[in-house]
C-alpha atoms as a PDB file:
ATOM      1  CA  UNK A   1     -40.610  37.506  40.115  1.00  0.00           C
ATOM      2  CA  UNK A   2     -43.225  35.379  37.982  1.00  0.00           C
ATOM      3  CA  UNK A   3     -42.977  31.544  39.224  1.00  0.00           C
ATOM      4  CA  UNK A   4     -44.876  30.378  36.166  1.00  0.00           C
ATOM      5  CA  UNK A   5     -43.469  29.933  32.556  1.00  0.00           C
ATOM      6  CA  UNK A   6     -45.355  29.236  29.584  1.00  0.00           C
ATOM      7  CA  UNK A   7     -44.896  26.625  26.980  1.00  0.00           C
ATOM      8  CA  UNK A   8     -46.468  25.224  23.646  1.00  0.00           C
ATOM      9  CA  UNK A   9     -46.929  22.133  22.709  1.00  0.00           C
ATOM     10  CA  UNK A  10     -47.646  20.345  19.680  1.00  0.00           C
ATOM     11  CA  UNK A  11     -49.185  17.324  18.719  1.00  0.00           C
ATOM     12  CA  UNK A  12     -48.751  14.983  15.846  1.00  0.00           C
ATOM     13  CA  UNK A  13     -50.676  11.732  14.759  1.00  0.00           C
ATOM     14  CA  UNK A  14     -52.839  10.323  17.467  1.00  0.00           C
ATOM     15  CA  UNK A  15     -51.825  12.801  19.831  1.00  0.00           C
ATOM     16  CA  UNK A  16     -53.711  15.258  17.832  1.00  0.00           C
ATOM     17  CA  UNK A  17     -56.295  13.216  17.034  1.00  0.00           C
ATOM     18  CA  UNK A  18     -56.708  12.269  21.022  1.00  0.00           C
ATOM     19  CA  UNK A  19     -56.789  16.028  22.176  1.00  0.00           C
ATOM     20  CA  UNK A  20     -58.253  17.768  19.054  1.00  0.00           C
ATOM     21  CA  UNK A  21     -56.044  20.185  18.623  1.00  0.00           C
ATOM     22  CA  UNK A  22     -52.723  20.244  16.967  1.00  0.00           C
ATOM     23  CA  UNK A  23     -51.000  23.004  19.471  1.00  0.00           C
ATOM     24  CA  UNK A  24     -51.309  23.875  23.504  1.00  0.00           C
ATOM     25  CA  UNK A  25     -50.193  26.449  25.524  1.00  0.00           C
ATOM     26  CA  UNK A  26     -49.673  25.084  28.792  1.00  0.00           C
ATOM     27  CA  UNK A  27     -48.277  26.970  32.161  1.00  0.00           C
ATOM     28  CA  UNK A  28     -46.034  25.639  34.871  1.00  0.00           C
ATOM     29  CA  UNK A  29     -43.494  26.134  37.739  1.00  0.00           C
ATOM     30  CA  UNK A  30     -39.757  27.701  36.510  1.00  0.00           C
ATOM     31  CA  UNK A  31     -38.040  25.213  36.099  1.00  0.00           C
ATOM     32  CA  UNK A  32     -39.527  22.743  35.123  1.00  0.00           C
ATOM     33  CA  UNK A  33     -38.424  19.835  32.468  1.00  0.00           C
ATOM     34  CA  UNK A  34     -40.138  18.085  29.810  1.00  0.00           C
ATOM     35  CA  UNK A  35     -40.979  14.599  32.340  1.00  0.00           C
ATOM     36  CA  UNK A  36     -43.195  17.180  34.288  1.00  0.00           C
ATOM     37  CA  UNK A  37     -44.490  18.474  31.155  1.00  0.00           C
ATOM     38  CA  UNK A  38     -44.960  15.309  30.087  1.00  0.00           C
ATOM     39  CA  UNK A  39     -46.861  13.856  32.845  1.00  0.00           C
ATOM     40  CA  UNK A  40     -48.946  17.145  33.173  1.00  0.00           C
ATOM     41  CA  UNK A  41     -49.683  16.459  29.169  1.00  0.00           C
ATOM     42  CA  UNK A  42     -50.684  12.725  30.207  1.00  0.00           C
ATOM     43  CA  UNK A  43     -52.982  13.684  33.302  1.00  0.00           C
ATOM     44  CA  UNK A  44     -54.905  15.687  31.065  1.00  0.00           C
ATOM     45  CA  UNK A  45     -55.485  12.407  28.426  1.00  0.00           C
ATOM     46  CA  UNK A  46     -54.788   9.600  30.158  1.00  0.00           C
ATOM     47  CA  UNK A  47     -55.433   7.278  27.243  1.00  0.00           C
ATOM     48  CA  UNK A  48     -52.292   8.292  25.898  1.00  0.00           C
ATOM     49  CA  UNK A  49     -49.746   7.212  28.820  1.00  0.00           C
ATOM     50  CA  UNK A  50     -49.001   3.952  27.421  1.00  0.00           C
ATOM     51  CA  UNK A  51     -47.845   5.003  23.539  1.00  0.00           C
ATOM     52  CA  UNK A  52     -44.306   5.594  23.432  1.00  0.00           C
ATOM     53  CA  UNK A  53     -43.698   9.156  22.656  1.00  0.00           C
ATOM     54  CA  UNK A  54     -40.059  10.420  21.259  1.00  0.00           C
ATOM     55  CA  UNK A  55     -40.217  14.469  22.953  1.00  0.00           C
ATOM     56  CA  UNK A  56     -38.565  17.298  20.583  1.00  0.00           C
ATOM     57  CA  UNK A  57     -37.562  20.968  22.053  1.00  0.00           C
ATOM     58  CA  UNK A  58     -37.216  23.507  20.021  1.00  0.00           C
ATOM     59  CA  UNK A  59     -37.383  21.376  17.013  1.00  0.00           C
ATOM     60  CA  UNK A  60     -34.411  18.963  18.455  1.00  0.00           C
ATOM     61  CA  UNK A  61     -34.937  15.465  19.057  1.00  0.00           C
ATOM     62  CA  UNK A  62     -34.076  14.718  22.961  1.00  0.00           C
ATOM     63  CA  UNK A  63     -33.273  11.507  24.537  1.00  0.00           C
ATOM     64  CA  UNK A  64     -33.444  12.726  28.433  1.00  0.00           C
ATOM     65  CA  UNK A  65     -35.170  14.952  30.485  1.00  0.00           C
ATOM     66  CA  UNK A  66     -33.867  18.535  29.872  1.00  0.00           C
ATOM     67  CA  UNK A  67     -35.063  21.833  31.748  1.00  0.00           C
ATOM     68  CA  UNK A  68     -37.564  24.112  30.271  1.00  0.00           C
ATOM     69  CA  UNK A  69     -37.581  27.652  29.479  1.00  0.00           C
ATOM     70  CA  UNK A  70     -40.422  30.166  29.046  1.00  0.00           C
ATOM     71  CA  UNK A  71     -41.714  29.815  25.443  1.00  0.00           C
ATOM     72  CA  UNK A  72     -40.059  26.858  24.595  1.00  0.00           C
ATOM     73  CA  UNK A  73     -42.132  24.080  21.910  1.00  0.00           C
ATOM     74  CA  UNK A  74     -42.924  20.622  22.914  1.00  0.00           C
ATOM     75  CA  UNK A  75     -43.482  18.660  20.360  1.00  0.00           C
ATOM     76  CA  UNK A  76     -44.915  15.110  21.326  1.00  0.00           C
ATOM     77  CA  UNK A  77     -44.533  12.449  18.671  1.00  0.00           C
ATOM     78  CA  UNK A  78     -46.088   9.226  18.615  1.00  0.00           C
ATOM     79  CA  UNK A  79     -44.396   6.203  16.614  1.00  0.00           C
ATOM     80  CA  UNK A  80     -45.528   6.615  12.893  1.00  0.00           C
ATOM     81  CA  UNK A  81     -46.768   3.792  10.753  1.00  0.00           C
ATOM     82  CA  UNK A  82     -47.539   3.508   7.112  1.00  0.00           C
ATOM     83  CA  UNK A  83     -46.351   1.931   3.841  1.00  0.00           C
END
Protein backbone atom coordinates (compact mmCIF):
# COMPACT_ATOMS: atom_id res chain seq x y z
CA UNK A 1 0.00 0.00 0.00
CA UNK A 2 1.53 3.46 -1.25
CA UNK A 3 1.56 5.99 1.90
CA UNK A 4 2.14 8.94 -0.41
CA UNK A 5 -0.52 10.75 -2.61
CA UNK A 6 0.10 13.26 -5.10
CA UNK A 7 -1.41 16.61 -5.60
CA UNK A 8 -1.25 19.81 -7.90
CA UNK A 9 -1.33 22.97 -7.07
CA UNK A 10 -1.87 26.13 -8.68
CA UNK A 11 -0.95 29.50 -8.22
CA UNK A 12 -2.53 32.77 -9.08
CA UNK A 13 -1.31 36.49 -8.70
CA UNK A 14 1.62 36.85 -6.40
CA UNK A 15 1.68 33.37 -5.61
CA UNK A 16 2.82 32.76 -9.06
CA UNK A 17 4.82 35.48 -9.30
CA UNK A 18 6.62 34.40 -5.76
CA UNK A 19 7.31 30.71 -6.93
CA UNK A 20 7.61 31.16 -10.76
CA UNK A 21 5.53 28.82 -11.80
CA UNK A 22 1.84 28.78 -12.20
CA UNK A 23 1.30 24.82 -11.25
CA UNK A 24 3.12 22.18 -8.64
CA UNK A 25 2.96 18.76 -8.14
CA UNK A 26 3.61 18.16 -4.67
CA UNK A 27 3.65 14.58 -2.66
CA UNK A 28 2.50 13.81 0.84
CA UNK A 29 1.22 11.37 3.54
CA UNK A 30 -2.62 9.76 2.77
CA UNK A 31 -4.49 11.63 4.30
CA UNK A 32 -3.60 14.53 4.46
CA UNK A 33 -5.75 18.01 4.27
CA UNK A 34 -5.23 21.20 2.65
CA UNK A 35 -3.69 23.06 6.32
CA UNK A 36 -0.79 20.48 5.81
CA UNK A 37 -0.67 21.26 2.27
CA UNK A 38 -0.79 24.54 3.03
CA UNK A 39 1.92 24.85 5.46
CA UNK A 40 4.14 22.45 3.33
CA UNK A 41 3.32 25.18 0.35
CA UNK A 42 4.44 28.03 2.92
CA UNK A 43 7.76 26.25 4.19
CA UNK A 44 8.82 26.15 0.79
CA UNK A 45 8.22 30.33 0.34
CA UNK A 46 8.07 31.65 3.44
CA UNK A 47 7.47 35.19 2.23
CA UNK A 48 4.12 34.25 1.51
CA UNK A 49 2.77 33.09 5.12
CA UNK A 50 1.40 36.32 6.01
CA UNK A 51 -1.05 37.08 2.70
CA UNK A 52 -4.34 35.79 3.29
CA UNK A 53 -5.01 33.05 0.90
CA UNK A 54 -8.84 31.80 0.14
CA UNK A 55 -7.86 27.62 -0.79
CA UNK A 56 -10.12 26.03 -3.74
CA UNK A 57 -10.33 22.00 -4.31
CA UNK A 58 -11.27 20.80 -7.20
CA UNK A 59 -12.33 24.10 -8.45
CA UNK A 60 -14.68 24.69 -5.15
CA UNK A 61 -14.15 27.44 -2.91
CA UNK A 62 -13.55 25.92 0.81
CA UNK A 63 -13.88 27.63 4.04
CA UNK A 64 -12.22 24.73 6.39
CA UNK A 65 -9.75 22.28 6.30
CA UNK A 66 -11.00 19.27 4.23
CA UNK A 67 -9.03 15.88 3.56
CA UNK A 68 -7.14 15.31 0.44
CA UNK A 69 -7.23 12.75 -2.13
CA UNK A 70 -4.63 11.55 -4.64
CA UNK A 71 -4.77 13.94 -7.66
CA UNK A 72 -6.77 16.43 -6.24
CA UNK A 73 -5.98 20.57 -7.42
CA UNK A 74 -5.05 23.16 -4.95
CA UNK A 75 -5.57 26.19 -6.05
CA UNK A 76 -4.07 29.03 -3.75
CA UNK A 77 -5.54 32.47 -4.27
CA UNK A 78 -4.28 35.56 -2.99
CA UNK A 79 -6.74 38.67 -2.44
CA UNK A 80 -7.04 40.44 -5.91
CA UNK A 81 -6.82 44.15 -6.40
CA UNK A 82 -7.46 46.37 -9.33
CA UNK A 83 -9.85 49.02 -10.71
Amino acid sequence: MNDKMKVTIRCFSLLKYETGKSILSIECPVGSDTETVYQQFISNYPGLKDLPIRTAVNKEYISEKIELYDGDEISFIPPVSGG
